[in-house]
N, C-alpha and C. Protein backbone atom coordinates (compact mmCIF):
# COMPACT_ATOMS: atom_id res chain seq x y z
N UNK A 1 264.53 -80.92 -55.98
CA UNK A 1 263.68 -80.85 -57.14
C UNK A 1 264.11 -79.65 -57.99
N UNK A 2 264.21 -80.00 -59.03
CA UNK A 2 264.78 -78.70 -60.15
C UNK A 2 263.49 -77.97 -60.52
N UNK A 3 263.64 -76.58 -61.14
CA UNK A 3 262.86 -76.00 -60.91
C UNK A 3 262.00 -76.09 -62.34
N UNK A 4 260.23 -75.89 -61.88
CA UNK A 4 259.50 -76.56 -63.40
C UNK A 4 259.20 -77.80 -63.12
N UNK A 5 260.35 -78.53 -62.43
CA UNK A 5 259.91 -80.26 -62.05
C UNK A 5 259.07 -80.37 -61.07
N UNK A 6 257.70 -81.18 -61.47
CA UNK A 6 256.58 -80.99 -61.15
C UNK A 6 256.97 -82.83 -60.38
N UNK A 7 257.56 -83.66 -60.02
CA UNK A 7 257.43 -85.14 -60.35
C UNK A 7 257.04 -85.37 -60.95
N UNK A 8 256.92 -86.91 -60.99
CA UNK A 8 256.22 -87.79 -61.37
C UNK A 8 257.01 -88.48 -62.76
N UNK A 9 256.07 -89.00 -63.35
CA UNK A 9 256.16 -89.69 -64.81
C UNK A 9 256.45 -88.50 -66.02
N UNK A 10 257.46 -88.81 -67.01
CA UNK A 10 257.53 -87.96 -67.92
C UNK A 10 256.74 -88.41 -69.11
N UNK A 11 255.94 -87.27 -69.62
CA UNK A 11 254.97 -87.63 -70.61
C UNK A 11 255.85 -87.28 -72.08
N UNK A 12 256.45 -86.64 -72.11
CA UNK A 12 257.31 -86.53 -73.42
C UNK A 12 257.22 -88.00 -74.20
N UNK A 13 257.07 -87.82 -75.55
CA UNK A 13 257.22 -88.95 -76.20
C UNK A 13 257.98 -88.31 -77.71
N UNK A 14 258.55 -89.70 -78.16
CA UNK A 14 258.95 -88.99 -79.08
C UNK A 14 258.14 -88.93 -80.65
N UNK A 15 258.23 -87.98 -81.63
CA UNK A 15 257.27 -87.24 -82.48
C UNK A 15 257.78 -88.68 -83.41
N UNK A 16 256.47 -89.33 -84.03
CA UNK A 16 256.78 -90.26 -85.35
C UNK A 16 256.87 -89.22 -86.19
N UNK A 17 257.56 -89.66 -87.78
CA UNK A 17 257.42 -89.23 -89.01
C UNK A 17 255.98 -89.42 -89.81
N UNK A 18 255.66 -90.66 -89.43
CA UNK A 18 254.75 -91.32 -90.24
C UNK A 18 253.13 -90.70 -89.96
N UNK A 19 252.40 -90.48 -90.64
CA UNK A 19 250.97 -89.75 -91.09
C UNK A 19 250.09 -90.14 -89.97
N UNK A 20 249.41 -91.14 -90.50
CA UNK A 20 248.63 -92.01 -89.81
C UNK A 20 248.67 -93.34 -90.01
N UNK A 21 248.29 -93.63 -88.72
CA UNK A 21 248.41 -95.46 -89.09
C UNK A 21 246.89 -96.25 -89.10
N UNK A 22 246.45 -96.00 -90.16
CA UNK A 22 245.32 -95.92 -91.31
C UNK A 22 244.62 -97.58 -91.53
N UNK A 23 243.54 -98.15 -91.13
CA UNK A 23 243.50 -99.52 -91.38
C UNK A 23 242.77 -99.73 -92.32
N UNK A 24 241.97 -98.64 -92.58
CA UNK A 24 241.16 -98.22 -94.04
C UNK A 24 242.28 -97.93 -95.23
N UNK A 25 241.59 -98.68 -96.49
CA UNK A 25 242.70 -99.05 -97.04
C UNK A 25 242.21 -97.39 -97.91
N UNK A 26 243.05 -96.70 -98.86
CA UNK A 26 242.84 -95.43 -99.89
C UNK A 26 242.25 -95.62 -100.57
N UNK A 27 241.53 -94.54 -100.86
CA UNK A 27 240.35 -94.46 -101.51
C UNK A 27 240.88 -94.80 -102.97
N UNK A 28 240.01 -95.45 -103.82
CA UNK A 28 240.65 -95.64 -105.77
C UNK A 28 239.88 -94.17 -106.29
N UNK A 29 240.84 -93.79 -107.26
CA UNK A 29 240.29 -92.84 -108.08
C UNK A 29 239.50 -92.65 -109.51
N UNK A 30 239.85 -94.24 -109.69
CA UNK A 30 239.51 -94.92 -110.94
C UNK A 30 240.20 -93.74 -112.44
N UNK A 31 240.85 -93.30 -112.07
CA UNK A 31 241.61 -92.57 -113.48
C UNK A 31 241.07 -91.19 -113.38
N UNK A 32 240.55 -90.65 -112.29
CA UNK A 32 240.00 -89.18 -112.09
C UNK A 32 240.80 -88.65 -110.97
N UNK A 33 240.92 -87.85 -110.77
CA UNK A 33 240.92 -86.79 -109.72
C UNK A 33 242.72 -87.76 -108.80
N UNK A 34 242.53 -87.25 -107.41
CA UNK A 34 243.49 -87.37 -106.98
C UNK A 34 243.46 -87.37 -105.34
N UNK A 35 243.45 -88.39 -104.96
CA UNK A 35 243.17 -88.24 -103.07
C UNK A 35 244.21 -87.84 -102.13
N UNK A 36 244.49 -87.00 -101.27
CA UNK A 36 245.35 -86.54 -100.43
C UNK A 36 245.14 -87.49 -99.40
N UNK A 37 246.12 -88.05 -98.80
CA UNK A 37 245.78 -88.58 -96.72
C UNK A 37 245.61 -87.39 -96.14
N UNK A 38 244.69 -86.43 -95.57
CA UNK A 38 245.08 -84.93 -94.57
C UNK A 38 244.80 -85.85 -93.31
N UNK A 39 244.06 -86.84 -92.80
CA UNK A 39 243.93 -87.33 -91.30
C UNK A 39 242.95 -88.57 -91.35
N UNK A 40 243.40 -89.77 -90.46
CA UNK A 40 242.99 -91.10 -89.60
C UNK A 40 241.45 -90.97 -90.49
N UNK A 41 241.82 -91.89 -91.48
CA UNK A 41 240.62 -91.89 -92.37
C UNK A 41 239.74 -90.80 -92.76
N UNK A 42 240.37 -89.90 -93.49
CA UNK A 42 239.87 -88.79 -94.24
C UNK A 42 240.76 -88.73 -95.14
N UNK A 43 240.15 -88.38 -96.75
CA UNK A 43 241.22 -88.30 -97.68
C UNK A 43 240.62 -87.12 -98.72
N UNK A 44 241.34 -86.20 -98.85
CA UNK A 44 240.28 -85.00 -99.63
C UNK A 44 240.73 -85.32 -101.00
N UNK A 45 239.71 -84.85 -102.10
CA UNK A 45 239.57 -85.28 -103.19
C UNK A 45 239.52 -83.90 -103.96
N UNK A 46 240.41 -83.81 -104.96
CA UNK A 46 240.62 -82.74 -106.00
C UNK A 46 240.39 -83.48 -107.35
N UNK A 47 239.61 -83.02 -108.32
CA UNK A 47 239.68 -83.21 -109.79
C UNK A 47 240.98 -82.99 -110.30
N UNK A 48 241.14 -83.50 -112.00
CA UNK A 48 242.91 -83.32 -112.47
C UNK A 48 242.69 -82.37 -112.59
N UNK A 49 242.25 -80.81 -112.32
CA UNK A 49 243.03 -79.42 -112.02
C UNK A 49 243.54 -79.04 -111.51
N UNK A 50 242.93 -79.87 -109.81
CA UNK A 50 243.64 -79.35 -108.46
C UNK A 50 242.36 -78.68 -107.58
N UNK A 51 241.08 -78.73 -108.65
CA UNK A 51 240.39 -77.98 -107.90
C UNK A 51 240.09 -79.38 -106.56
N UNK A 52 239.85 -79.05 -105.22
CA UNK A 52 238.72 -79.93 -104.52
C UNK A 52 237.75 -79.97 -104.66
N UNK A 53 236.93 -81.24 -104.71
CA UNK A 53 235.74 -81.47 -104.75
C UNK A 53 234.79 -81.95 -103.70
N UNK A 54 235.69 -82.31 -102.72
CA UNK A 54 235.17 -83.10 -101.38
C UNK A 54 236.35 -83.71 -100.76
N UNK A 55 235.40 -84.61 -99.95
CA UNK A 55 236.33 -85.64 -98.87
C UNK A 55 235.57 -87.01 -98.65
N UNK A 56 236.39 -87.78 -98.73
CA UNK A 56 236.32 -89.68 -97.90
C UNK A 56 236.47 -89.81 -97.15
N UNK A 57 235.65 -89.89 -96.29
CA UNK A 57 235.95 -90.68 -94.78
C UNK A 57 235.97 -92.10 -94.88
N UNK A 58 235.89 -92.68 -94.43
CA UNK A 58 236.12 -94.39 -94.23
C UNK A 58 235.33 -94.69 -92.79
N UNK A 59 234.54 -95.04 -92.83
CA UNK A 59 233.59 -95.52 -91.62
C UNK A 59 233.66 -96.89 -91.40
N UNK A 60 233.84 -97.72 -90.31
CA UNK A 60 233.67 -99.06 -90.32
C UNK A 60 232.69 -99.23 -90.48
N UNK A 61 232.23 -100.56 -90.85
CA UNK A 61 230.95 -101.37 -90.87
C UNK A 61 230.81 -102.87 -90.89
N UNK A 62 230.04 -103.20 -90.54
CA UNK A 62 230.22 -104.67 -89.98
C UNK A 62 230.67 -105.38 -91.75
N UNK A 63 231.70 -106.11 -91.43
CA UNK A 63 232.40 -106.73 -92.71
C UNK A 63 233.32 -106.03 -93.53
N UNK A 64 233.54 -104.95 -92.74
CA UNK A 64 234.66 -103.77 -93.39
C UNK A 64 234.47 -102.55 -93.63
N UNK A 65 234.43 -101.72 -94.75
CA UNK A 65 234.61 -100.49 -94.54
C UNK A 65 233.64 -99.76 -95.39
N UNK A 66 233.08 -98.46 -95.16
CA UNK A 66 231.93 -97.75 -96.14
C UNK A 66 233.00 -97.11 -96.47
N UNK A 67 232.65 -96.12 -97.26
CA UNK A 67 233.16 -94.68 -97.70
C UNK A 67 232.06 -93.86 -98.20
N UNK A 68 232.25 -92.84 -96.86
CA UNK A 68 231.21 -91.47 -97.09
C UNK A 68 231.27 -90.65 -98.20
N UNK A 69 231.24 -89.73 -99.02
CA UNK A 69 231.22 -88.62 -99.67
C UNK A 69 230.94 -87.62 -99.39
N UNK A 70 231.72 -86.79 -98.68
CA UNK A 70 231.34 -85.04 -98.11
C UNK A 70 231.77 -84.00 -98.82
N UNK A 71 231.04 -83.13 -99.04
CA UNK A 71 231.11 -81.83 -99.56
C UNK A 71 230.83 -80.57 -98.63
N UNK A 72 231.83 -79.88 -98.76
CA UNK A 72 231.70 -78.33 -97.61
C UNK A 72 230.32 -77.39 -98.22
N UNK A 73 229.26 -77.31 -97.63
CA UNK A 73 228.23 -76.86 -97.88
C UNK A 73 228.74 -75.11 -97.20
N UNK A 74 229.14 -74.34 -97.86
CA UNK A 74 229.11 -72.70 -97.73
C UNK A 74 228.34 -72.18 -96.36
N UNK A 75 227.00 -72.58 -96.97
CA UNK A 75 225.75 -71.76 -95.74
C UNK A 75 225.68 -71.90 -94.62
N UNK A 76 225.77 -73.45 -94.53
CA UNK A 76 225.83 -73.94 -93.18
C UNK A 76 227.42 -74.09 -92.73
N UNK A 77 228.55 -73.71 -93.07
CA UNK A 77 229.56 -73.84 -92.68
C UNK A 77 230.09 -74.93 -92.26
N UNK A 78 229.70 -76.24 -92.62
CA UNK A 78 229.81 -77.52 -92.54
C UNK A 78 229.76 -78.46 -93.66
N UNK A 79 230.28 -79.88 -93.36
CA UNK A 79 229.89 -80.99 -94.47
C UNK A 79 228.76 -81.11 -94.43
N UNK A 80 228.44 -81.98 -95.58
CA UNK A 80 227.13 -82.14 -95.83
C UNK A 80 227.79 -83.96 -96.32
N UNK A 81 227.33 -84.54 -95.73
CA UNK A 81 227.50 -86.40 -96.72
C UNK A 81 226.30 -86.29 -97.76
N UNK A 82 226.91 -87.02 -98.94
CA UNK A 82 226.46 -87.44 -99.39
C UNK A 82 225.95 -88.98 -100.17
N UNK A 83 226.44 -89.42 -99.14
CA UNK A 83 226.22 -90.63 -99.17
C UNK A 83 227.17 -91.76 -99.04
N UNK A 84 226.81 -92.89 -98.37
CA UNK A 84 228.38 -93.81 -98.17
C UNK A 84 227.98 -94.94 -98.94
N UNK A 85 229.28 -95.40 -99.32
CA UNK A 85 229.45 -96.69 -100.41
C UNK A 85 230.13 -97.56 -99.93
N UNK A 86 229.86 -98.72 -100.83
CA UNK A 86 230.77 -99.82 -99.83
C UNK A 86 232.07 -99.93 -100.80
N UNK A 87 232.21 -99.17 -101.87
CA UNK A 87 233.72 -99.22 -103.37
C UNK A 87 233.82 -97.66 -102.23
N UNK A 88 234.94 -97.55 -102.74
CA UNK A 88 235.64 -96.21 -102.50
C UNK A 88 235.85 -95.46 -103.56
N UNK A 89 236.07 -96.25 -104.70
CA UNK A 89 235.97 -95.89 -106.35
C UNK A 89 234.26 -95.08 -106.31
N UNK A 90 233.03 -95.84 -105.97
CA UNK A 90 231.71 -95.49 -106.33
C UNK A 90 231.60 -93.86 -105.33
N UNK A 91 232.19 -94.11 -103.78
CA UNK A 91 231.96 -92.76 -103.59
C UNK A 91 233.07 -91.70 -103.96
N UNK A 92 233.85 -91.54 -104.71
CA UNK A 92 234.26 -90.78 -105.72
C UNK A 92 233.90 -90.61 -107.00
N UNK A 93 233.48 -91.36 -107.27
CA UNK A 93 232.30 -90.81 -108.28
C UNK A 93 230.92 -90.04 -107.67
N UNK A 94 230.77 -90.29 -106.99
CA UNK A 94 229.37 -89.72 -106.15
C UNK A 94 229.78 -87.93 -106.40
N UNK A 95 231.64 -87.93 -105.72
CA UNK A 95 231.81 -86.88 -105.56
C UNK A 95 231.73 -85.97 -107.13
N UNK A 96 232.39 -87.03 -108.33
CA UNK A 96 232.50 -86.06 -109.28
C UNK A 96 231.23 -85.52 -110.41
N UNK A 97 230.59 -86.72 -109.95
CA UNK A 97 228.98 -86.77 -110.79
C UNK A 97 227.96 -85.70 -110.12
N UNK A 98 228.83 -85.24 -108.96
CA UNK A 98 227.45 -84.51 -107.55
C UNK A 98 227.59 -83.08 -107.67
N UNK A 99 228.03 -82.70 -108.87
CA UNK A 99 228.37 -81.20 -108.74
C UNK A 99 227.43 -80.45 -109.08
């Protein structure tokens, strides 16, 4: 046994390129702002400045998919939803109308 070699099965795998493999389809922006992929149905949302304004999650639901609207609430050091939609367009607007 070489040394470090523990047996067994090697767990090494090798690293994809690719993000996530996402079954929730991207959020629409409808001609505003701009959605990032950062992770497995989450997509953060910046206005055309760059500022952020929030985040999309994508929740299943029976017949397909919601989309949440979260905003980082300061005080409590957490999201706060504000509500899920069944357009992905409507909860981005949620986000830009919710300021």
């Amino acid at each position: 046994m070489r040394r470090g070699d523990v047996g067994g099965r090697s767990y090494r795998v090798r690293m994809s390129t690719a993000l996530w493999n996402d079954l929730a389809p991207a959020p629409r922006s409808a001609g505003w702002g701009a959605a990032t992929h950062v992770a497995a149905g989450l997509w953060r949302i910046a206005d055309p400045r760059g500022i952020v304004v929030g985040h999309i999650r994508a929740v299943a639901a029976d017949g397909g998919w919601r989309y949440a609207a979260e905003r980082f609430h300061t005080a409590s050091g957490s999201f706060r939803r504000l509500g899920e939609f069944w357009s992905s367009s409507d909860a981005v607007e949620c986000l830009r109308y919710g300021r």
